[in-house]
C-alpha atoms as a PDB file:
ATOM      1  CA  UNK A   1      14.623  18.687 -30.559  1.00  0.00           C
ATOM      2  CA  UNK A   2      11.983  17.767 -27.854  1.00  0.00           C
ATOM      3  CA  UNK A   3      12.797  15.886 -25.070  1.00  0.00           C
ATOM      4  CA  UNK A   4      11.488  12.789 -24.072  1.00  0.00           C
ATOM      5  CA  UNK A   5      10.984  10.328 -21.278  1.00  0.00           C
ATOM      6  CA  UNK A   6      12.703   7.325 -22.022  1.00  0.00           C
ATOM      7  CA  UNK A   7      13.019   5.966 -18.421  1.00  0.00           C
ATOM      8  CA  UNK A   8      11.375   1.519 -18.133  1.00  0.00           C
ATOM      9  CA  UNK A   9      12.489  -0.013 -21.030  1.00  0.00           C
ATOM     10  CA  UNK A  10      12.782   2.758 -23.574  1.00  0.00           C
ATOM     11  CA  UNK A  11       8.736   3.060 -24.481  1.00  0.00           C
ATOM     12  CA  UNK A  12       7.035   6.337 -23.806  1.00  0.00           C
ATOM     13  CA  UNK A  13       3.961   5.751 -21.076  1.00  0.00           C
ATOM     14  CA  UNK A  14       2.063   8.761 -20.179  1.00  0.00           C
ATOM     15  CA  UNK A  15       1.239   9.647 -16.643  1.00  0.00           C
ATOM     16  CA  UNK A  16      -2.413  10.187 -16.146  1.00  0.00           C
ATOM     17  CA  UNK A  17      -3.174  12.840 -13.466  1.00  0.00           C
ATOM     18  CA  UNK A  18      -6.979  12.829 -12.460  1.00  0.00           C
ATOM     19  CA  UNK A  19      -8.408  16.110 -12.640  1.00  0.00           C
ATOM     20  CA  UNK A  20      -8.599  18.192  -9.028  1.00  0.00           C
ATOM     21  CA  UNK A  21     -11.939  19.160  -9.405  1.00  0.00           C
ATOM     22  CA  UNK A  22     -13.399  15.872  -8.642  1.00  0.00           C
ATOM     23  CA  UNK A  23     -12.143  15.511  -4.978  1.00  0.00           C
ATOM     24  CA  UNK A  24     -14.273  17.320  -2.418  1.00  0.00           C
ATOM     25  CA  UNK A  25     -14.271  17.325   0.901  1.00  0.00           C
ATOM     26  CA  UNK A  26     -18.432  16.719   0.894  1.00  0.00           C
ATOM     27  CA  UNK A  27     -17.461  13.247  -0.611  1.00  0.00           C
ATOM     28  CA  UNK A  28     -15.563  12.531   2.545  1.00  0.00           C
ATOM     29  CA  UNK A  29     -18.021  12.199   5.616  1.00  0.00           C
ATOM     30  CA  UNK A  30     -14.888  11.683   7.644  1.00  0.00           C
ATOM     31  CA  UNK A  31     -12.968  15.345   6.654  1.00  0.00           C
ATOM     32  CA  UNK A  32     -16.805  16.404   6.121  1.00  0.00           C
ATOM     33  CA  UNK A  33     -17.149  16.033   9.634  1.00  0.00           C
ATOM     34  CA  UNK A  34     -13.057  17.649  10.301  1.00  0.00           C
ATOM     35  CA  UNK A  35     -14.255  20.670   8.118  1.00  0.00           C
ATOM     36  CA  UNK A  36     -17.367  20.740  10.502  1.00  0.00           C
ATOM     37  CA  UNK A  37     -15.941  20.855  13.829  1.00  0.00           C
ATOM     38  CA  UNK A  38     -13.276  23.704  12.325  1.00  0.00           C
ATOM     39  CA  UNK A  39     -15.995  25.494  11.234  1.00  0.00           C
ATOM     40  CA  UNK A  40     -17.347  25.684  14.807  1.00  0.00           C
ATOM     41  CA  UNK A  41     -14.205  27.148  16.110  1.00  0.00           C
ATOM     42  CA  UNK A  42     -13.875  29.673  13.505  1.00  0.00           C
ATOM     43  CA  UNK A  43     -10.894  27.770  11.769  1.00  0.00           C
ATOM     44  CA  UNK A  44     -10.819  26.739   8.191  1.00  0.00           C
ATOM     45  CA  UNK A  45      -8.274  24.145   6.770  1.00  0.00           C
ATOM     46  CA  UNK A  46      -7.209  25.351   3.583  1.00  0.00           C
ATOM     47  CA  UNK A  47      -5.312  22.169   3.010  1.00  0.00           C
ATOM     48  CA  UNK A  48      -8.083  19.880   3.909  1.00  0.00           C
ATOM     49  CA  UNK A  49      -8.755  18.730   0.168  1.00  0.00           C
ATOM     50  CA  UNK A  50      -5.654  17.914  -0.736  1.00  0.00           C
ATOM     51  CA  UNK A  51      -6.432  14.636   1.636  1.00  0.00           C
ATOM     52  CA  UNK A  52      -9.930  13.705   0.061  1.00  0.00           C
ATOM     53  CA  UNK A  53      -8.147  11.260  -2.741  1.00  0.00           C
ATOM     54  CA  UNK A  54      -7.123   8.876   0.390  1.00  0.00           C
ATOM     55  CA  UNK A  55     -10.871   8.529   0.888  1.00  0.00           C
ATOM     56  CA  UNK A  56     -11.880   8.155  -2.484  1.00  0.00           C
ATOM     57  CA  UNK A  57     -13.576   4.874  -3.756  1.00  0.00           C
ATOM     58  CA  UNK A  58     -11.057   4.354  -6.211  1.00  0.00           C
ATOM     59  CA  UNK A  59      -8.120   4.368  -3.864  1.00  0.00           C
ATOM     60  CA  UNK A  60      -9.328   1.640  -1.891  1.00  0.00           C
ATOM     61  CA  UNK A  61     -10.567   1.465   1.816  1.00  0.00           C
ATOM     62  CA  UNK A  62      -8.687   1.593   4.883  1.00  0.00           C
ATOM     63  CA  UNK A  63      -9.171  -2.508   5.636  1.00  0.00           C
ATOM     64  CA  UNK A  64      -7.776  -2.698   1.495  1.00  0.00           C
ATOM     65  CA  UNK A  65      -4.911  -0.616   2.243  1.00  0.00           C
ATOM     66  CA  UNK A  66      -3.937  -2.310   5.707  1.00  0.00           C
ATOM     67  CA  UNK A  67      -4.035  -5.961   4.348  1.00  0.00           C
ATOM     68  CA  UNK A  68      -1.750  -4.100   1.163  1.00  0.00           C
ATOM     69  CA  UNK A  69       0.348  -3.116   2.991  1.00  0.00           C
ATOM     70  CA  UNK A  70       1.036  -6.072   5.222  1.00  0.00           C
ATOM     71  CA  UNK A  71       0.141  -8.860   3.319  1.00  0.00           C
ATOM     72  CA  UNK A  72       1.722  -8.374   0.015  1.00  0.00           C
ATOM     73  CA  UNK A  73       4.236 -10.908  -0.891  1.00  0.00           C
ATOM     74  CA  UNK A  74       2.860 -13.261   1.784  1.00  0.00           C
ATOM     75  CA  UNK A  75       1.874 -16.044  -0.217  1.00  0.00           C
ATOM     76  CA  UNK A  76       5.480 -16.375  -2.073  1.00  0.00           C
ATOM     77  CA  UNK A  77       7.124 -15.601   1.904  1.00  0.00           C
ATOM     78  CA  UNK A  78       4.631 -18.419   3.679  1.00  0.00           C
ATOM     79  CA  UNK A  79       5.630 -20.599   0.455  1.00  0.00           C
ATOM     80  CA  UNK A  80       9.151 -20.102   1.218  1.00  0.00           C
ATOM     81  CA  UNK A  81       9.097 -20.815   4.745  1.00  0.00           C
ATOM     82  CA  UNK A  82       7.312 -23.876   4.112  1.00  0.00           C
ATOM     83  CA  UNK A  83      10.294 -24.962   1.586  1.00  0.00           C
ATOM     84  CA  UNK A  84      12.717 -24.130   4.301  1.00  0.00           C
ATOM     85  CA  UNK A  85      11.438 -26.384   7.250  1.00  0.00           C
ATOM     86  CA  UNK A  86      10.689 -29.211   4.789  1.00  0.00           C
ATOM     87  CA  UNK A  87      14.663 -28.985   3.379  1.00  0.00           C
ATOM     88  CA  UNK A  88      15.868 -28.664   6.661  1.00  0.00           C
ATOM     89  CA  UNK A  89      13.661 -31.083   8.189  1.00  0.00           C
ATOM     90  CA  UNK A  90      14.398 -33.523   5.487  1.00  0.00           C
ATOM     91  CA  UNK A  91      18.251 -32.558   5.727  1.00  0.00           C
ATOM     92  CA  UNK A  92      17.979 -33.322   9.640  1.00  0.00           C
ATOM     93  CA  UNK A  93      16.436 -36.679   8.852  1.00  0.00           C
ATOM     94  CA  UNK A  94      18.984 -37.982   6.078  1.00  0.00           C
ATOM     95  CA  UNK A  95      21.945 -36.586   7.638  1.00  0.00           C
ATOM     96  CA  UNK A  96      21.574 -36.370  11.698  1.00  0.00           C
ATOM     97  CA  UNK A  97      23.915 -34.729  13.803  1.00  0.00           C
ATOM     98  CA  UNK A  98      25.972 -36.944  15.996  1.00  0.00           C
ATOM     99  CA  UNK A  99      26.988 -34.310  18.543  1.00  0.00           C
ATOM    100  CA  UNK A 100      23.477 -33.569  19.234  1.00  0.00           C
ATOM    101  CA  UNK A 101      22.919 -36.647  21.424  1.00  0.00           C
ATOM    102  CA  UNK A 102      24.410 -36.593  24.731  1.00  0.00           C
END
């Protein structure tokens, strides 16, 4: 009896793993340019590749990945906040606080 992934919901999705082969550090003129200045020192990175999918195309660009990271959600957050000063605004209005004057 094989087993079987039946993790989200119970339906089988298979994970699709690009191939290796198509990251190389050429493609990156940034780890290009790492590799480069090793190179003049005698050094080699062995691990150097395994960093060239951050650069590629399909993973998006730095500026992508920044406003990701810190703007996701911020449309249903600034949404919220503007529910929450109108409601308390309007709560402030209907119902004011009589040991706030002095």
């Amino acid at each position: 009896m094989a087993a079987t992934n039946r993790m989200g919901g119970g339906h089988h999705q298979e994970i699709k793993v690009p191939d290796w082969r198509i990251y190389k550090v050429a493609d990156a003129p940034k780890l290009a340019e790492v590799e480069q200045m090793l190179a003049s020192k005698g050094l080699k990175d062995p691990w150097l590749r395994n960093e060239v999918w951050r650069y590629h195309p399909g993973y998006g660009t730095p500026k992508h990945r920044f406003m990701l990271t810190f703007f996701r959600g911020f449309k249903y957050g600034f949404a919220a906040f503007v529910l929450t000063v109108a409601g308390r605004t309007a709560y402030e209005h209907y119902y004011p606080d009589e040991h706030a004057h002095h």
